[in-house]
N, C-alpha and C. Protein backbone atom coordinates (compact mmCIF):
# COMPACT_ATOMS: atom_id res chain seq x y z
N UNK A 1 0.85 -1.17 0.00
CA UNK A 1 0.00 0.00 0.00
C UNK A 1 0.91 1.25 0.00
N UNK A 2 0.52 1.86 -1.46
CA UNK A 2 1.51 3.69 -1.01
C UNK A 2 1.25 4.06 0.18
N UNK A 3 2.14 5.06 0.04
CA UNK A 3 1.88 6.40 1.75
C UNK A 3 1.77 7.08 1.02
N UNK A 4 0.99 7.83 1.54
CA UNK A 4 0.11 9.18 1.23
C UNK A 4 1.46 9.90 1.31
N UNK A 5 1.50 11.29 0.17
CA UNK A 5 2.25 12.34 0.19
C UNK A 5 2.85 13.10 1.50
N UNK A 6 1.62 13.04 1.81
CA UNK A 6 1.80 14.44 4.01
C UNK A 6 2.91 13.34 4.46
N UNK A 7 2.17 12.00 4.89
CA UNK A 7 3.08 11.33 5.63
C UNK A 7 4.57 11.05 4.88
N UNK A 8 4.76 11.09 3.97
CA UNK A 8 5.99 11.24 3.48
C UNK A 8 6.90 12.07 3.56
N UNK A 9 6.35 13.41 3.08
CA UNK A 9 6.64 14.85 3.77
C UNK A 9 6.91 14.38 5.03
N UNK A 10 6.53 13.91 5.99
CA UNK A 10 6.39 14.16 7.64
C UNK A 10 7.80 13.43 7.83
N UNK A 11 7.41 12.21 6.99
CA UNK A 11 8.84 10.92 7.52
C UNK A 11 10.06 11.46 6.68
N UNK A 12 10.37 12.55 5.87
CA UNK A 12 11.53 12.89 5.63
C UNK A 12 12.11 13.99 5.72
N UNK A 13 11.10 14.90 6.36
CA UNK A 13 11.95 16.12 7.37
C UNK A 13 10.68 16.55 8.57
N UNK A 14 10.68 15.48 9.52
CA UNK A 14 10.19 15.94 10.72
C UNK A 14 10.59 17.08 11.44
N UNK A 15 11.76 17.88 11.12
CA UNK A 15 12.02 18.62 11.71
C UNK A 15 11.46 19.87 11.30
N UNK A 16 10.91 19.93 10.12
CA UNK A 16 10.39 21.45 9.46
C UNK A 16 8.85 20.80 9.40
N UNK A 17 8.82 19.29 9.62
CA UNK A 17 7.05 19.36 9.71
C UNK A 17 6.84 20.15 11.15
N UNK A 18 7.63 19.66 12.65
CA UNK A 18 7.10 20.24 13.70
C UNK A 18 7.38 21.69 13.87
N UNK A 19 8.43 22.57 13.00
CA UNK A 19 8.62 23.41 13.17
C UNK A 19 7.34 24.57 12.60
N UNK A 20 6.58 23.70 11.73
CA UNK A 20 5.88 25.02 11.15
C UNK A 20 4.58 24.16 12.09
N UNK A 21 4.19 23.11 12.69
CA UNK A 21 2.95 22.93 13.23
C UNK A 21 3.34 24.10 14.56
N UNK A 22 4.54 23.96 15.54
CA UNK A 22 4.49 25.02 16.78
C UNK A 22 4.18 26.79 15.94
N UNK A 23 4.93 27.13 14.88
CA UNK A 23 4.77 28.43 14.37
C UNK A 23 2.83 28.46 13.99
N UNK A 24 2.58 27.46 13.82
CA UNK A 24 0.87 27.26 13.17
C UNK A 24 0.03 27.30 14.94
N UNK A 25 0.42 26.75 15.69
CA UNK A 25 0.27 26.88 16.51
C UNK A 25 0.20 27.93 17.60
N UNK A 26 1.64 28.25 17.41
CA UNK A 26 1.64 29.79 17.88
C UNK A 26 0.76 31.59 17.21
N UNK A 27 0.26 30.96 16.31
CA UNK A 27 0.01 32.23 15.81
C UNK A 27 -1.63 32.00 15.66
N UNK A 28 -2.13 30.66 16.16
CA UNK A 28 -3.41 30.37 16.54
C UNK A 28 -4.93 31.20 17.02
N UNK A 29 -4.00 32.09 18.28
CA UNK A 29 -4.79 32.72 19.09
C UNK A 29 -5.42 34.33 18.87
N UNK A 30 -4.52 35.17 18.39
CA UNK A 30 -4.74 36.37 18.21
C UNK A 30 -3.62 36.93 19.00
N UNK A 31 -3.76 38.39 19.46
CA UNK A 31 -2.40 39.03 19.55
C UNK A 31 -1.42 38.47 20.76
N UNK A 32 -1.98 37.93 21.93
CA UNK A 32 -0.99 37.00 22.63
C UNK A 32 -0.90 35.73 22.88
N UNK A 33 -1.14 34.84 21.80
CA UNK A 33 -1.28 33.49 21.49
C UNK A 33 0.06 32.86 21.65
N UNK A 34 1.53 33.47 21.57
CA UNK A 34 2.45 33.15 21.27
C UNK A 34 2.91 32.25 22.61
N UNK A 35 3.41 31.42 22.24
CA UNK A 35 3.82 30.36 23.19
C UNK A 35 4.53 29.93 22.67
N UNK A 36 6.15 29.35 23.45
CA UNK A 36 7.20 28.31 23.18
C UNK A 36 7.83 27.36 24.58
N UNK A 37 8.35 26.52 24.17
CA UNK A 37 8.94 25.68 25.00
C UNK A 37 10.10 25.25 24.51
N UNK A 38 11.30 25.42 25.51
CA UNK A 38 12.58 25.23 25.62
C UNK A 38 13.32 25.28 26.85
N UNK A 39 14.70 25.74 26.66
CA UNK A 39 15.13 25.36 27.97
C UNK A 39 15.94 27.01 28.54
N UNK A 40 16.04 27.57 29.57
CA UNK A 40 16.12 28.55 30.23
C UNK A 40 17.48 28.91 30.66
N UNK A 41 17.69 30.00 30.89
CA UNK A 41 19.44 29.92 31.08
C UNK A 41 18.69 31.49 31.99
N UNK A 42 20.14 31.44 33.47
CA UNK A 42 19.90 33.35 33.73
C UNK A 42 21.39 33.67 33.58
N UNK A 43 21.20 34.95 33.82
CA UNK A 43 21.79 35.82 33.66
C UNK A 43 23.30 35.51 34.62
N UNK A 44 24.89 35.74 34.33
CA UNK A 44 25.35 35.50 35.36
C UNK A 44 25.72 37.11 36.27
N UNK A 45 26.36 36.99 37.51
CA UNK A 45 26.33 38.01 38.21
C UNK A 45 27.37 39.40 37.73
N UNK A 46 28.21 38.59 36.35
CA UNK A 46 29.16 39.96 36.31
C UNK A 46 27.84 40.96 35.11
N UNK A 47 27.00 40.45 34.54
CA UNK A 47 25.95 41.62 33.81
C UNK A 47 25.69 42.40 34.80
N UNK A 48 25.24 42.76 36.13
CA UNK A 48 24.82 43.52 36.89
C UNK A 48 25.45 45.20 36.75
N UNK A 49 24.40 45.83 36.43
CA UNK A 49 24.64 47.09 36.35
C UNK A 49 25.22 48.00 34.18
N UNK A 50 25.12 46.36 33.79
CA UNK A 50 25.39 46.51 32.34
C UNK A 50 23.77 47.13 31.51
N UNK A 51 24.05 48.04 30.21
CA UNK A 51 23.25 48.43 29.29
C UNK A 51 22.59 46.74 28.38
N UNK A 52 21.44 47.01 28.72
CA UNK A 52 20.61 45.61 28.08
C UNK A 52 20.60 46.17 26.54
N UNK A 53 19.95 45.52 25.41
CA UNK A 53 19.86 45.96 24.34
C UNK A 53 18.88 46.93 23.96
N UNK A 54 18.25 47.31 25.11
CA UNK A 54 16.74 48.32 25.28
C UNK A 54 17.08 49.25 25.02
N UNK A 55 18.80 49.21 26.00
CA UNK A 55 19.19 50.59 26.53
C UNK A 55 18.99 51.04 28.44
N UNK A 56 17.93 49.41 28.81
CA UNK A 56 18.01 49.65 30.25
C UNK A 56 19.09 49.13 30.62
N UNK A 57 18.96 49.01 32.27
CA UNK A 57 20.34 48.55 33.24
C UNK A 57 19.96 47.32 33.64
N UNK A 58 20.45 46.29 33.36
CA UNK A 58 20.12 44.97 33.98
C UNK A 58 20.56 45.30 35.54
N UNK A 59 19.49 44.84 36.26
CA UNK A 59 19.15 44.36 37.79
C UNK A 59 18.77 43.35 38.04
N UNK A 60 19.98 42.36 38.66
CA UNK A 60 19.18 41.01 39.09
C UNK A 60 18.18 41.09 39.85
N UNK A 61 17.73 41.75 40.46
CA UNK A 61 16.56 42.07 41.71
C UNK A 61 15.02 42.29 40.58
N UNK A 62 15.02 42.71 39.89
CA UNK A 62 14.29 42.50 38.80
C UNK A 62 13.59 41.61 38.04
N UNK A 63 12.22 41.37 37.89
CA UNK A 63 12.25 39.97 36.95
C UNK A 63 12.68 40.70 35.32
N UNK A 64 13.10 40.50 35.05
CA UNK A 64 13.63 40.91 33.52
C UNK A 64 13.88 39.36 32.87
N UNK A 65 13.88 39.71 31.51
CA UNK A 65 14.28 38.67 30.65
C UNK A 65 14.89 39.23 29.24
N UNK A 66 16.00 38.30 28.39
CA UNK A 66 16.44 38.69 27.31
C UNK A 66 15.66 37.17 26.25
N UNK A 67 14.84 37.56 25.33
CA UNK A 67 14.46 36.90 24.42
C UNK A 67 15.15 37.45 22.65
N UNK A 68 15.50 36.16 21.81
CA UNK A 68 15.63 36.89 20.92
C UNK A 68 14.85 37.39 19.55
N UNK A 69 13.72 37.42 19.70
CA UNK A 69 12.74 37.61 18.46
C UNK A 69 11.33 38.46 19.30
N UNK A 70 10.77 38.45 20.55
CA UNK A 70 9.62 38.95 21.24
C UNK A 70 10.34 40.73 21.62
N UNK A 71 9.36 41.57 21.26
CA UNK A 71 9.55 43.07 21.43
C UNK A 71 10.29 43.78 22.86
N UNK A 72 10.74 44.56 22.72
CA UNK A 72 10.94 44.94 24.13
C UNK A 72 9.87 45.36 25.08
N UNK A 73 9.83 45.06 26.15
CA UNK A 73 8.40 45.71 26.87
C UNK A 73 7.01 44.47 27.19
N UNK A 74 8.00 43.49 25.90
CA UNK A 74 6.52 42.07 26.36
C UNK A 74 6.62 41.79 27.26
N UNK A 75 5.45 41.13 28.10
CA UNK A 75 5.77 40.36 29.54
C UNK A 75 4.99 39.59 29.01
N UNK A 76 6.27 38.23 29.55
CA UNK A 76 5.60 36.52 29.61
C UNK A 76 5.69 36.13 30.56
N UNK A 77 4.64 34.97 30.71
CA UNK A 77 4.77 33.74 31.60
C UNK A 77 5.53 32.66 31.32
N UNK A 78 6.71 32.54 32.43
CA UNK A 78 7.39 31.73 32.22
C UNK A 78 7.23 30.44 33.13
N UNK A 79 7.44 29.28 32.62
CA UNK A 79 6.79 28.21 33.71
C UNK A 79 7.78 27.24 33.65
N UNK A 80 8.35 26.82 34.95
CA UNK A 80 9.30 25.73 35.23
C UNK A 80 7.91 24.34 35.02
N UNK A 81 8.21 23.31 34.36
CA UNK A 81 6.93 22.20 34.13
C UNK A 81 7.54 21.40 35.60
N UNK A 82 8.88 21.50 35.94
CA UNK A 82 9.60 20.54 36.94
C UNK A 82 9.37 20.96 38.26
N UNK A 83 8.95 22.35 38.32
CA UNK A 83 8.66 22.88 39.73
C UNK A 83 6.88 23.08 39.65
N UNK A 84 6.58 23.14 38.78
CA UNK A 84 5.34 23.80 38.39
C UNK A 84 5.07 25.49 39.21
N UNK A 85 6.21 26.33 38.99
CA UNK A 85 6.16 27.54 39.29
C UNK A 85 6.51 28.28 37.96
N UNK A 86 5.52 29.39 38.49
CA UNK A 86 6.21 30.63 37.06
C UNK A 86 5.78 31.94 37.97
N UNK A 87 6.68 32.43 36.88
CA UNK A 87 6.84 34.03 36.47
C UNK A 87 6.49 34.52 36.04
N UNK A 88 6.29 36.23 35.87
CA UNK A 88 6.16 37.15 35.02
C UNK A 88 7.59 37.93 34.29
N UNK A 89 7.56 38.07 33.59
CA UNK A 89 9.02 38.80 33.11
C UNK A 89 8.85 39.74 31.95
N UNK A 90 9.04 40.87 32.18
CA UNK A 90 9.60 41.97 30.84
C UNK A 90 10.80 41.75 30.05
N UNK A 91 10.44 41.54 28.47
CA UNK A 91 11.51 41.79 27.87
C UNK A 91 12.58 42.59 27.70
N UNK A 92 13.27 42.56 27.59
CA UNK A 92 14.38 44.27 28.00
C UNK A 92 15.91 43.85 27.14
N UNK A 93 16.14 42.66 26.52
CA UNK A 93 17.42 42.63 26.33
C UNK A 93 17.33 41.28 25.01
N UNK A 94 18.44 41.20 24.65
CA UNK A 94 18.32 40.26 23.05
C UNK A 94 18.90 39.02 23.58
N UNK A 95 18.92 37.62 23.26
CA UNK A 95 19.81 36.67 24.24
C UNK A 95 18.41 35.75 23.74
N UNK A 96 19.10 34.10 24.99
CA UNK A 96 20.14 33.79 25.01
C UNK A 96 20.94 33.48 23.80
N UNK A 97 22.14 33.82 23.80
CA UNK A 97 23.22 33.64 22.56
C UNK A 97 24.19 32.48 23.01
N UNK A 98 23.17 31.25 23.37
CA UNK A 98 23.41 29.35 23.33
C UNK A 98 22.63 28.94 23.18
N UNK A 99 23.03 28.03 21.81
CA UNK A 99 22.30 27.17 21.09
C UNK A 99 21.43 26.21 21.98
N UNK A 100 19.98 26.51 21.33
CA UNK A 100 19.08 25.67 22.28
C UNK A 100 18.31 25.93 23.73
N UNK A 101 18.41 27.56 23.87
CA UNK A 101 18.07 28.48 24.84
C UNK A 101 17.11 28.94 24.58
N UNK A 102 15.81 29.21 24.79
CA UNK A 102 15.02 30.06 24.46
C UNK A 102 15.17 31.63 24.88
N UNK A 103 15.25 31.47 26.45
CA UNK A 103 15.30 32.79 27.34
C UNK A 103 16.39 32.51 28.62
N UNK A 104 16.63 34.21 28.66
CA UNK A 104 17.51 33.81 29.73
C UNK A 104 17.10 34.90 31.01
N UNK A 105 16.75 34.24 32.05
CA UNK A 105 16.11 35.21 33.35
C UNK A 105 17.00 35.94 33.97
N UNK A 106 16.62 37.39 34.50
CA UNK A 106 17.04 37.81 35.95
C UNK A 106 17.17 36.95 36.77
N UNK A 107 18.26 36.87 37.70
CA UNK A 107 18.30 36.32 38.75
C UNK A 107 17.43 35.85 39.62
N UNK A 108 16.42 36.90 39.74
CA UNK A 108 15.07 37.26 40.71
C UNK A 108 14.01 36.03 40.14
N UNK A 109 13.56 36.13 38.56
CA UNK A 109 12.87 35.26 38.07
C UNK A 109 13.26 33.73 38.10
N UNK A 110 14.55 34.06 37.80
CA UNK A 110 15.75 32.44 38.22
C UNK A 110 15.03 31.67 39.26
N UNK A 111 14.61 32.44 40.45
CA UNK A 111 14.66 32.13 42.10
C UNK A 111 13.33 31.64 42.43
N UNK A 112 12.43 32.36 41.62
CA UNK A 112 10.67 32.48 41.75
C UNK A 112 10.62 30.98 40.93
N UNK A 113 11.50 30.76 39.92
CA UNK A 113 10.40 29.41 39.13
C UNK A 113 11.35 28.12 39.94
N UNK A 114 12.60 28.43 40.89
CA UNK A 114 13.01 26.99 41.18
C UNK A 114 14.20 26.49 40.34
N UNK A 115 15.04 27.16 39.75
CA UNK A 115 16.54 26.91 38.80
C UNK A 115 17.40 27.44 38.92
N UNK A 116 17.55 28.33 40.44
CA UNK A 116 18.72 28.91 40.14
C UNK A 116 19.90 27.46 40.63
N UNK A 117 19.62 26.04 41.30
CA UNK A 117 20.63 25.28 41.57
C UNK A 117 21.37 25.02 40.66
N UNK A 118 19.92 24.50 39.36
CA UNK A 118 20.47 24.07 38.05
C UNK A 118 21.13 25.19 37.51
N UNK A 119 20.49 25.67 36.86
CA UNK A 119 21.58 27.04 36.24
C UNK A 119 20.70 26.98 35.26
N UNK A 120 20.33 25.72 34.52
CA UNK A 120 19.26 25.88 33.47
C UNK A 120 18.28 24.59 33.25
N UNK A 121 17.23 25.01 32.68
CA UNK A 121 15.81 24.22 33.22
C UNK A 121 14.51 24.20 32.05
N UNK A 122 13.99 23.09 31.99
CA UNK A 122 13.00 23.49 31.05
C UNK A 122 12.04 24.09 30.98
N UNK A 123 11.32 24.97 30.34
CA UNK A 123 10.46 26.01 30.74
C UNK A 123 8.97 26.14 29.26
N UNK A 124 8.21 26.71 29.93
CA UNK A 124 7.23 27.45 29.13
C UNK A 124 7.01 28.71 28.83
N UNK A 125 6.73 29.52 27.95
CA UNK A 125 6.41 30.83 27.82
C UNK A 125 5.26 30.67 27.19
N UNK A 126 4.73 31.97 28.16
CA UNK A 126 3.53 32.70 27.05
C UNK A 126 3.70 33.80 27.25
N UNK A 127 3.18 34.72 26.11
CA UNK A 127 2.85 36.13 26.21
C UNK A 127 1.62 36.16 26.72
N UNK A 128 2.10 36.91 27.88
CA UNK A 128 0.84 37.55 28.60
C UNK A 128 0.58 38.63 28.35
N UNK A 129 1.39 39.58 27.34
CA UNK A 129 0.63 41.62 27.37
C UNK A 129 1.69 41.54 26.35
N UNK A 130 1.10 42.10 24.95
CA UNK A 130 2.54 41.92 23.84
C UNK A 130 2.45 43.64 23.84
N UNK A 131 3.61 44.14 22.91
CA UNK A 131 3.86 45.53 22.63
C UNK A 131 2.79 45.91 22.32
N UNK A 132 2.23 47.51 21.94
CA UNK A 132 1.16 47.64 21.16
C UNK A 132 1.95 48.65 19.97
């Protein structure tokens, strides 16, 4: 029995089939539908007091976050699935710049979802309030 075309497509680059079902996915809802899942990295302690890409001052005391594609000024929910805690966080800076990072927290947000032991952790985002 042939296979159907899709499933063929599917079985010889799964990786751009799931990539455009999460982008199909993400853009589902209307203006803050956006959601991803990956893995989390923060900030280490020598950034403190450095120019973010905004132009603000990173403060670990802060929930802040550096994403690299979401506006400056978004705030997401970020969710440890392993602690089942989250955050709120403002975008403010461009990052993480390691492969396979989605976001990388303030210290403060680090502390609230349960990773600062690990250093990095798997996580959820959503936009909760996008730019206007």
């Amino acid at each position: 029995m042939p296979i159907p075309l899709f499933y063929r497509f599917c079985l010889r680059w799964p990786g751009l089939f799931l990539g455009s079902l999460l982008l199909l996915t993400a853009c589902g809802g209307g203006r803050n539908a956006f959601t991803q899942t990956g893995k989390a990295s923060y900030y280490a302690d020598k950034f403190n007091g450095r120019k973010t890409a905004s132009g603000s001052t990173y403060r670990p005391g802060r929930r802040t976050a550096a994403h690299n594609t979401l506006p400056f000024g978004t705030v997401v929910r970020v969710t440890n699935p392993s602690t089942h805690r989250s955050v709120k966080v403002t975008i403010t800076d461009r990052g993480p710049h390691v492969k396979g990072r989605v976001i990388d927290l303030s210290r403060k947000a680090a502390r609230k979802i349960g990773m600062l032991d690990a250093g990095v952790a798997p996580v959820q985002l959503k936009v909760v309030r996008a730019v206007r």
